[in-house]
PDB file of N, CA and C in Angstrom:
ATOM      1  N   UNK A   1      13.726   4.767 -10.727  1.00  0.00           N
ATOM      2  CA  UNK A   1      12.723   3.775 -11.098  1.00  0.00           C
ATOM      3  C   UNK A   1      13.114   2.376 -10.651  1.00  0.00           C
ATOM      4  N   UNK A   2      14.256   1.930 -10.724  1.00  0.00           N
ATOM      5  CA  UNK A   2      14.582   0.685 -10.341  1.00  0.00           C
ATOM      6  C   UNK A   2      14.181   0.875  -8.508  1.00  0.00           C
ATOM      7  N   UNK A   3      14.467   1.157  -7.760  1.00  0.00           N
ATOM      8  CA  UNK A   3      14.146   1.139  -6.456  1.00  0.00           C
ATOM      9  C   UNK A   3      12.686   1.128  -6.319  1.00  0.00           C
ATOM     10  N   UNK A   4      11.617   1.587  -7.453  1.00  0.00           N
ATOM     11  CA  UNK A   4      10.589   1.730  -7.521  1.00  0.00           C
ATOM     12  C   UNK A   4      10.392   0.131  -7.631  1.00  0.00           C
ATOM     13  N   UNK A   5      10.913  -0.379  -8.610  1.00  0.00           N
ATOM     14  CA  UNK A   5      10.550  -2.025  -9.597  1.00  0.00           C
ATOM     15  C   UNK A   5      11.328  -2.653  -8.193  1.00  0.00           C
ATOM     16  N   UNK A   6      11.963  -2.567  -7.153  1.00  0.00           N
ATOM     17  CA  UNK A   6      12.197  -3.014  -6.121  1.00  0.00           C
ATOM     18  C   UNK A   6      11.390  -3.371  -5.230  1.00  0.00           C
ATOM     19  N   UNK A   7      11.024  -1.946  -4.637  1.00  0.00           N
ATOM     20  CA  UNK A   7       9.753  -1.770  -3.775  1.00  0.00           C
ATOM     21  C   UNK A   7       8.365  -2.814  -4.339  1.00  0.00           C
ATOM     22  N   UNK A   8       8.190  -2.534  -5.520  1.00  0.00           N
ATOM     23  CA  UNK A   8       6.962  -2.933  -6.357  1.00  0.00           C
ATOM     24  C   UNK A   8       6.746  -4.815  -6.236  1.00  0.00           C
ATOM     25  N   UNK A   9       8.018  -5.415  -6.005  1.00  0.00           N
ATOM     26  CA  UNK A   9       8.405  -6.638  -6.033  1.00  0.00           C
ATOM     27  C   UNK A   9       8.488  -7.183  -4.549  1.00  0.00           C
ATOM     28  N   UNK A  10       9.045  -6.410  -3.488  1.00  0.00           N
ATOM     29  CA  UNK A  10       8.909  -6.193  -1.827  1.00  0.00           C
ATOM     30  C   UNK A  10       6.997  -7.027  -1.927  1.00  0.00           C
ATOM     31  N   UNK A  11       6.324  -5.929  -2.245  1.00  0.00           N
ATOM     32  CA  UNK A  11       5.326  -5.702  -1.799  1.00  0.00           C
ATOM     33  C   UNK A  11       4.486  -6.693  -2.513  1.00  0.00           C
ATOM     34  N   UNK A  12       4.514  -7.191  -3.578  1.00  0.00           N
ATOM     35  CA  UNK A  12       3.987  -8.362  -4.485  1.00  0.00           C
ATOM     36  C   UNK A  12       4.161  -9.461  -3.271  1.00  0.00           C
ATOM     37  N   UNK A  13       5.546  -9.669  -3.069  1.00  0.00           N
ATOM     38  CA  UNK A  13       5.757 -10.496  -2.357  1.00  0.00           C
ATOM     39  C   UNK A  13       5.096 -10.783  -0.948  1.00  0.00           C
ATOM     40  N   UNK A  14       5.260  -9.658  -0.526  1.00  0.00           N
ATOM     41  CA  UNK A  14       4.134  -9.185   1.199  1.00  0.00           C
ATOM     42  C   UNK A  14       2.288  -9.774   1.023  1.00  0.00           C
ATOM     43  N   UNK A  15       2.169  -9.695  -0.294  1.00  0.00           N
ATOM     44  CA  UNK A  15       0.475  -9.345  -0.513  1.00  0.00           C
ATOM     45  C   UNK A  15       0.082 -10.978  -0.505  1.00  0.00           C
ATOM     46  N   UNK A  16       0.837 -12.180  -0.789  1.00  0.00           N
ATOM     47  CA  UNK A  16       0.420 -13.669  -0.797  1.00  0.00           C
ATOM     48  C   UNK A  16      -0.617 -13.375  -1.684  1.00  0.00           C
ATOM     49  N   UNK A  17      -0.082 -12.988  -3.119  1.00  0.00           N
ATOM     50  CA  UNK A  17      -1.231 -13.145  -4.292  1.00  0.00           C
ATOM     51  C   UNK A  17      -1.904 -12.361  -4.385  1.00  0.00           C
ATOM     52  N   UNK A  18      -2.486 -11.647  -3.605  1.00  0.00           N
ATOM     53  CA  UNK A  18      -3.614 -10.673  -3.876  1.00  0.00           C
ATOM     54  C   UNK A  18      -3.332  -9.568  -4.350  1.00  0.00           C
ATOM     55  N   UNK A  19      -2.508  -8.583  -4.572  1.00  0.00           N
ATOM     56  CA  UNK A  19      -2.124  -8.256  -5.587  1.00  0.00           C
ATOM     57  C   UNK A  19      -1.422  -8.208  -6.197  1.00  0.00           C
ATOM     58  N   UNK A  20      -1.979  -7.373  -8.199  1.00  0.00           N
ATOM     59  CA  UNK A  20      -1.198  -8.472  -9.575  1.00  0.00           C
ATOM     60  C   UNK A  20      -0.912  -6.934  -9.351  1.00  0.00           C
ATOM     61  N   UNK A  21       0.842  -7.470 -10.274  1.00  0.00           N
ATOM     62  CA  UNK A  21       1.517  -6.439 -10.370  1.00  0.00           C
ATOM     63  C   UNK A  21       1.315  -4.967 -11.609  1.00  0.00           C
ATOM     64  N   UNK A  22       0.304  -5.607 -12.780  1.00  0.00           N
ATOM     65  CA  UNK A  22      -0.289  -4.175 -13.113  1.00  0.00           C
ATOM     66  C   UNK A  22      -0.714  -3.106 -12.194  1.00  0.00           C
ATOM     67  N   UNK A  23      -1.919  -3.760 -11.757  1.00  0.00           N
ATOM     68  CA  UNK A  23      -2.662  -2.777 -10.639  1.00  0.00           C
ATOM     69  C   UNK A  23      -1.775  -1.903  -9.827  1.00  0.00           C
ATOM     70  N   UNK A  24      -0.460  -2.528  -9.597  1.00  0.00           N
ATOM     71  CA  UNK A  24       0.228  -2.064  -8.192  1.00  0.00           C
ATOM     72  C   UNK A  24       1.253  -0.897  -9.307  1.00  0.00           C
ATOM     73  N   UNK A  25       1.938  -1.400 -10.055  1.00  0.00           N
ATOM     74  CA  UNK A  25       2.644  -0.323 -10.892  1.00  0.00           C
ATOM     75  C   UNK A  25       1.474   0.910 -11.444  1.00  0.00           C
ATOM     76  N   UNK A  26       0.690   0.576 -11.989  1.00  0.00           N
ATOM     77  CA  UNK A  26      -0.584   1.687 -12.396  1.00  0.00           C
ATOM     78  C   UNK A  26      -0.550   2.452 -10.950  1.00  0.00           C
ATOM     79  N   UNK A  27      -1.158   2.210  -9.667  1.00  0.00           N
ATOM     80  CA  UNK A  27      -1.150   2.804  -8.412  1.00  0.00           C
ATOM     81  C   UNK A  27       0.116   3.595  -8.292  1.00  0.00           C
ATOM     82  N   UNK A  28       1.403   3.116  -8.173  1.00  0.00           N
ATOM     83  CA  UNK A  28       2.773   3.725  -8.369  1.00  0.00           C
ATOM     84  C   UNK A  28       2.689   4.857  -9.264  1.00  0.00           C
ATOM     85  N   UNK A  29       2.263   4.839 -10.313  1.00  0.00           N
ATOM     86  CA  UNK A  29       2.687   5.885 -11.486  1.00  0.00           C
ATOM     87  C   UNK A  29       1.589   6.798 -10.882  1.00  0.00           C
ATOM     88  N   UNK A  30       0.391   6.434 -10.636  1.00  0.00           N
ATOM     89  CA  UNK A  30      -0.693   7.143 -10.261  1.00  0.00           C
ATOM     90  C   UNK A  30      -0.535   8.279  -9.271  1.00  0.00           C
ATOM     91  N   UNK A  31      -0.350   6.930  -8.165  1.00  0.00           N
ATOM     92  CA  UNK A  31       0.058   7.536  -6.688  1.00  0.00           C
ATOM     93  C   UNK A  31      -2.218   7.741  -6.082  1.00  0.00           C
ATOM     94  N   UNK A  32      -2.553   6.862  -6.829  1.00  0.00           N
ATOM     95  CA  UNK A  32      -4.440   6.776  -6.169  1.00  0.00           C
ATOM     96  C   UNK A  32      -4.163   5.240  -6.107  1.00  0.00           C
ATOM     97  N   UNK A  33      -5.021   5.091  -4.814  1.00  0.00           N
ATOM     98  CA  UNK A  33      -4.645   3.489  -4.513  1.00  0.00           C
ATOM     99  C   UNK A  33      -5.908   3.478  -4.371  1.00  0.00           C
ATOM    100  N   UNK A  34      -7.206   3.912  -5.643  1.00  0.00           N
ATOM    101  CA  UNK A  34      -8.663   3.385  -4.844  1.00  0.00           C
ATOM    102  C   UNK A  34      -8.916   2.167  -5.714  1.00  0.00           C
ATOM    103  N   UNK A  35      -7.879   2.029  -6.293  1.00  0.00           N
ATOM    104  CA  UNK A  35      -8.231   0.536  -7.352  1.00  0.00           C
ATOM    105  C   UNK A  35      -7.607  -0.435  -6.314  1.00  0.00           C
ATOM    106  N   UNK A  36      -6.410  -0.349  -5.259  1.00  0.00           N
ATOM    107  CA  UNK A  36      -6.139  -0.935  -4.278  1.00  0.00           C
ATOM    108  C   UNK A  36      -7.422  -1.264  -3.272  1.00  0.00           C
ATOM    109  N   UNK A  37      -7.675  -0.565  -2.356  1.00  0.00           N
ATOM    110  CA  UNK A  37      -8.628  -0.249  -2.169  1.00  0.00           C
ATOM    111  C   UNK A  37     -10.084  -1.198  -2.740  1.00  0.00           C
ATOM    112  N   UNK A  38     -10.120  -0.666  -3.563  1.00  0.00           N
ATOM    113  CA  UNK A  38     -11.556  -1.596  -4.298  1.00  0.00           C
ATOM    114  C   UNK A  38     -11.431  -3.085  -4.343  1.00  0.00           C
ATOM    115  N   UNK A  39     -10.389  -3.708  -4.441  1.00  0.00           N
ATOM    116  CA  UNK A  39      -9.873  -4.862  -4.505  1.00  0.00           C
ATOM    117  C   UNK A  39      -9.741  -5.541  -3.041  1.00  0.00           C
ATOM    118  N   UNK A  40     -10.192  -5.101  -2.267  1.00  0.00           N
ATOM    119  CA  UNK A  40     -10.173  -5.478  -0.346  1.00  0.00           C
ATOM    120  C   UNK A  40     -11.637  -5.940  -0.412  1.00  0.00           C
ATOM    121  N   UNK A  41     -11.654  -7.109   0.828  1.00  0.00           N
ATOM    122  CA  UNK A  41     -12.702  -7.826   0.690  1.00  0.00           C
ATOM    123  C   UNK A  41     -13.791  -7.066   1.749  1.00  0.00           C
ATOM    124  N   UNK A  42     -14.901  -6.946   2.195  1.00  0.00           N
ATOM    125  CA  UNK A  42     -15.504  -5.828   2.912  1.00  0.00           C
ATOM    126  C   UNK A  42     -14.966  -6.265   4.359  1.00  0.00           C
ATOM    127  N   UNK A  43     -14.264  -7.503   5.006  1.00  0.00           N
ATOM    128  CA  UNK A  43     -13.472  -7.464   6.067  1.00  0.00           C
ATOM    129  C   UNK A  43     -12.455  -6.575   6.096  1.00  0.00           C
ATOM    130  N   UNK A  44     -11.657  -7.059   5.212  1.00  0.00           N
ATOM    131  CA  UNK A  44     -10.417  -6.610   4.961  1.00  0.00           C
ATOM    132  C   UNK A  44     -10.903  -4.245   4.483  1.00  0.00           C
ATOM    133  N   UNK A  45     -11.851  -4.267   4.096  1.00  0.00           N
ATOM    134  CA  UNK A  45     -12.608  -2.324   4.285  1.00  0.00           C
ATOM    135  C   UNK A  45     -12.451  -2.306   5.505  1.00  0.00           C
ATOM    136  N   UNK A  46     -13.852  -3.316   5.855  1.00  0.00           N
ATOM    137  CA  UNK A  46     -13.698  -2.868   7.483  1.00  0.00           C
ATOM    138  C   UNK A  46     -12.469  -2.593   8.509  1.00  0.00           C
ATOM    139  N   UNK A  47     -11.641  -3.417   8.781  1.00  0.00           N
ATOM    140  CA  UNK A  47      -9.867  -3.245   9.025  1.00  0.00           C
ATOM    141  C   UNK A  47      -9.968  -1.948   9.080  1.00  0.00           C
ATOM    142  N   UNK A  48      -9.822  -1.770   7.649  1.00  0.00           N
ATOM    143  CA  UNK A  48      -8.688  -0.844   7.388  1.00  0.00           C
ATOM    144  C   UNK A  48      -9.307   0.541   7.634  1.00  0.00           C
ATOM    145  N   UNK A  49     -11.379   0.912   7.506  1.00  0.00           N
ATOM    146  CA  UNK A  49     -11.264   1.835   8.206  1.00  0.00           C
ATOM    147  C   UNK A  49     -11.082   2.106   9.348  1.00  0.00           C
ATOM    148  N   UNK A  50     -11.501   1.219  10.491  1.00  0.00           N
ATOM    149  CA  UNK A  50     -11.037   0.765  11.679  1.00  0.00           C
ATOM    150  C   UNK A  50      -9.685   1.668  12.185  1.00  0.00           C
ATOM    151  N   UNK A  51      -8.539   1.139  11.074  1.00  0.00           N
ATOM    152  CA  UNK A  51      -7.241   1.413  11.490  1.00  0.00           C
ATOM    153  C   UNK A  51      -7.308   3.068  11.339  1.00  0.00           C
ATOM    154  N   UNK A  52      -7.862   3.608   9.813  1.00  0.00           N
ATOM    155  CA  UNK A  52      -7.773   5.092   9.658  1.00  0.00           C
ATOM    156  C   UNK A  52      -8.570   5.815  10.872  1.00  0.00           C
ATOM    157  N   UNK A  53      -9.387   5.750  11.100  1.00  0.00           N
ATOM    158  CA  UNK A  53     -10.732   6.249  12.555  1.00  0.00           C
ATOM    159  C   UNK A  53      -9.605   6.189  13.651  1.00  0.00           C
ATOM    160  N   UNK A  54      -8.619   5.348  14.026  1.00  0.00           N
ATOM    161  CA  UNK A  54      -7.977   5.084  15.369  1.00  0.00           C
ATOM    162  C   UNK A  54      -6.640   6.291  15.127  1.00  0.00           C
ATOM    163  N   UNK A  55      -6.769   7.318  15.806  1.00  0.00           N
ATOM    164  CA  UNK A  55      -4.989   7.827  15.678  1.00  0.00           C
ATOM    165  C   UNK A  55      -3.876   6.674  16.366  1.00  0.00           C
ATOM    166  N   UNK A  56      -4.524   6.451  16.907  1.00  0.00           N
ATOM    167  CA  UNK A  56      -3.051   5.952  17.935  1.00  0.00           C
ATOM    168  C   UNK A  56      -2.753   4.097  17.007  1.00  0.00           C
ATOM    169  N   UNK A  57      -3.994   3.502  16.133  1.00  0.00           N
ATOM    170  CA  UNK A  57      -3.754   2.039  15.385  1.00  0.00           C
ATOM    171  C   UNK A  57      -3.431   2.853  14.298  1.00  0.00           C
ATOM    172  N   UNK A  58      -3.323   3.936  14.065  1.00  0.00           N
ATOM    173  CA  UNK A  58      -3.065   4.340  12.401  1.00  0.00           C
ATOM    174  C   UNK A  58      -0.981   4.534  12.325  1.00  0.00           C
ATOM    175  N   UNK A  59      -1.156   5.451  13.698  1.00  0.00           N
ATOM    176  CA  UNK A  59       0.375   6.158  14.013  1.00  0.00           C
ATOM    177  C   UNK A  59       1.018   4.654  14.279  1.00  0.00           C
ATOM    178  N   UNK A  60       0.792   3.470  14.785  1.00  0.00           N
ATOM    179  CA  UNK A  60       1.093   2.426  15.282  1.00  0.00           C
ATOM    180  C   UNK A  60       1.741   1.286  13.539  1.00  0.00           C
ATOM    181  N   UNK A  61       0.611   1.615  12.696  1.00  0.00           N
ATOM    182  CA  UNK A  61       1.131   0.995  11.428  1.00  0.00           C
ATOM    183  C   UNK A  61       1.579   1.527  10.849  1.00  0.00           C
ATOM    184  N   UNK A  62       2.053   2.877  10.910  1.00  0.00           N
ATOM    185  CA  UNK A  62       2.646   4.005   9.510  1.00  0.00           C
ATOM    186  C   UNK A  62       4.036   3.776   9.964  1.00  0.00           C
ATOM    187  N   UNK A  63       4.478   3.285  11.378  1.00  0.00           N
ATOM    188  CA  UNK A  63       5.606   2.652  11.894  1.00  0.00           C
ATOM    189  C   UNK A  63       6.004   1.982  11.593  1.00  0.00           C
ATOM    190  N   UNK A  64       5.446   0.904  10.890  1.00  0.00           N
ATOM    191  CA  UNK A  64       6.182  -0.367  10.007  1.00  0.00           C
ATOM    192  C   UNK A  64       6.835  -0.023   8.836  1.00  0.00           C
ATOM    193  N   UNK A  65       8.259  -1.368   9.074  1.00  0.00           N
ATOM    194  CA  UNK A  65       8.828  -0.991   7.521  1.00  0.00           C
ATOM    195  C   UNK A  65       8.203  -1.174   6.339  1.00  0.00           C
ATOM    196  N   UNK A  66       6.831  -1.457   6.269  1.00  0.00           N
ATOM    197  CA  UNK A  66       5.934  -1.406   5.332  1.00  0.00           C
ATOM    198  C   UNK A  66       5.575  -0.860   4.480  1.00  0.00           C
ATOM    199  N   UNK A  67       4.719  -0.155   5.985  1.00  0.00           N
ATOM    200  CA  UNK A  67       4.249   1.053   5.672  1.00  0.00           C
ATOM    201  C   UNK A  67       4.900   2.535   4.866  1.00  0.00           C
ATOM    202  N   UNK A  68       5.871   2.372   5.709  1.00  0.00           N
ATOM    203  CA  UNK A  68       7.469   3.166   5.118  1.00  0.00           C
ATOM    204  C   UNK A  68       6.927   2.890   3.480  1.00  0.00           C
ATOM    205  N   UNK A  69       7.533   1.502   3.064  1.00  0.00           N
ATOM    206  CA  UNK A  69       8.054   1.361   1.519  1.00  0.00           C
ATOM    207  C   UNK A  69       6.508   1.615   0.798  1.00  0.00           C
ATOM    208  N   UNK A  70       5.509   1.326   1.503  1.00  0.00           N
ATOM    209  CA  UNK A  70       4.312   1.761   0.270  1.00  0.00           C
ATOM    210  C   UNK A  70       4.095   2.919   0.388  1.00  0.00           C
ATOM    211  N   UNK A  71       4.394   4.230   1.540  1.00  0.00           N
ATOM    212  CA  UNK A  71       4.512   5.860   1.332  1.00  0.00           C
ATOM    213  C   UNK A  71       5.269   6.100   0.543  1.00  0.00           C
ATOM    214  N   UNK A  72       6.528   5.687   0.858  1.00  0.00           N
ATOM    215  CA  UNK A  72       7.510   6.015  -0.015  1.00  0.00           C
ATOM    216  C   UNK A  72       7.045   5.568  -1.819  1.00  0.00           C
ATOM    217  N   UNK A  73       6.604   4.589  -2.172  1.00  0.00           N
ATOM    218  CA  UNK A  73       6.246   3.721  -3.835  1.00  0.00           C
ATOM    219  C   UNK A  73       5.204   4.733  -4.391  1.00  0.00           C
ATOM    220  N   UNK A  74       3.929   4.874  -3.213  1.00  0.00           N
ATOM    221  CA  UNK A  74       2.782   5.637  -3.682  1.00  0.00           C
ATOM    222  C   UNK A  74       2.890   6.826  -3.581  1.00  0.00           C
ATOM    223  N   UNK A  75       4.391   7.833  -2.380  1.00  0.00           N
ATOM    224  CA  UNK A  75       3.677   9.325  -2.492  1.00  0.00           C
ATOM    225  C   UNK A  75       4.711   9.883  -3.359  1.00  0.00           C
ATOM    226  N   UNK A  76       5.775   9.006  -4.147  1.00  0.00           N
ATOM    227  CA  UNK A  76       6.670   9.724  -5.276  1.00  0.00           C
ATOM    228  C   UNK A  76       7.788  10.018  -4.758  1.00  0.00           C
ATOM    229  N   UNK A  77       8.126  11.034  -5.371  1.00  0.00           N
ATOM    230  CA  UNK A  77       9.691  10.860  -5.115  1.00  0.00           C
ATOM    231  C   UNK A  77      10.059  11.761  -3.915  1.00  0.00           C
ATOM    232  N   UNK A  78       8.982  12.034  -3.195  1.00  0.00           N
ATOM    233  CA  UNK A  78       9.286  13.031  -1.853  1.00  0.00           C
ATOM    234  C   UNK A  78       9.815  12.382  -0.508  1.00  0.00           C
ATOM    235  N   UNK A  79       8.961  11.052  -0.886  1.00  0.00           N
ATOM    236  CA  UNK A  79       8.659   9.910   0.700  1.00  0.00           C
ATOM    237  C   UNK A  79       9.962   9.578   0.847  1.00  0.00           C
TER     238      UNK A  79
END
């Protein structure tokens, strides 16, 4: 759990405010990020389906050390 409250603090930090750290621990325990998700502005939808529709912009961001730490926060203790 502490590497979790790590990650959880990483990523607070990454977001410049936009997201509060309930939401993001609830998502963690959850592991459903559509309250994440719901909270994106319809640019910031658009993006991001954009990125899911593209294999090669999707495989391109799942590459980041980012991406890494929010698989790893959201898919449990497997990632």
């Amino acid at each position: 759990m502490n590497n979790d409250k790590a990650s959880i603090e990483n990523i607070l930090k990454m977001s410049d405010g936009k997201l509060d750290r309930k939401t993001l621990e609830n998502v963690a325990q959850s592991g459903d990020a559509s309250s994440l998700v719901n909270k994106l502005s319809d640019k910031d939808k658009q993006k991001l389906d954009e990125i899911l529709s593209d294999k090669q912009k999707l495989a391109e961001v799942l590459k980041s050390p980012q991406a890494k730490m929010l698989l790893k926060l959201f898919g449990g203790k497997n990632g």
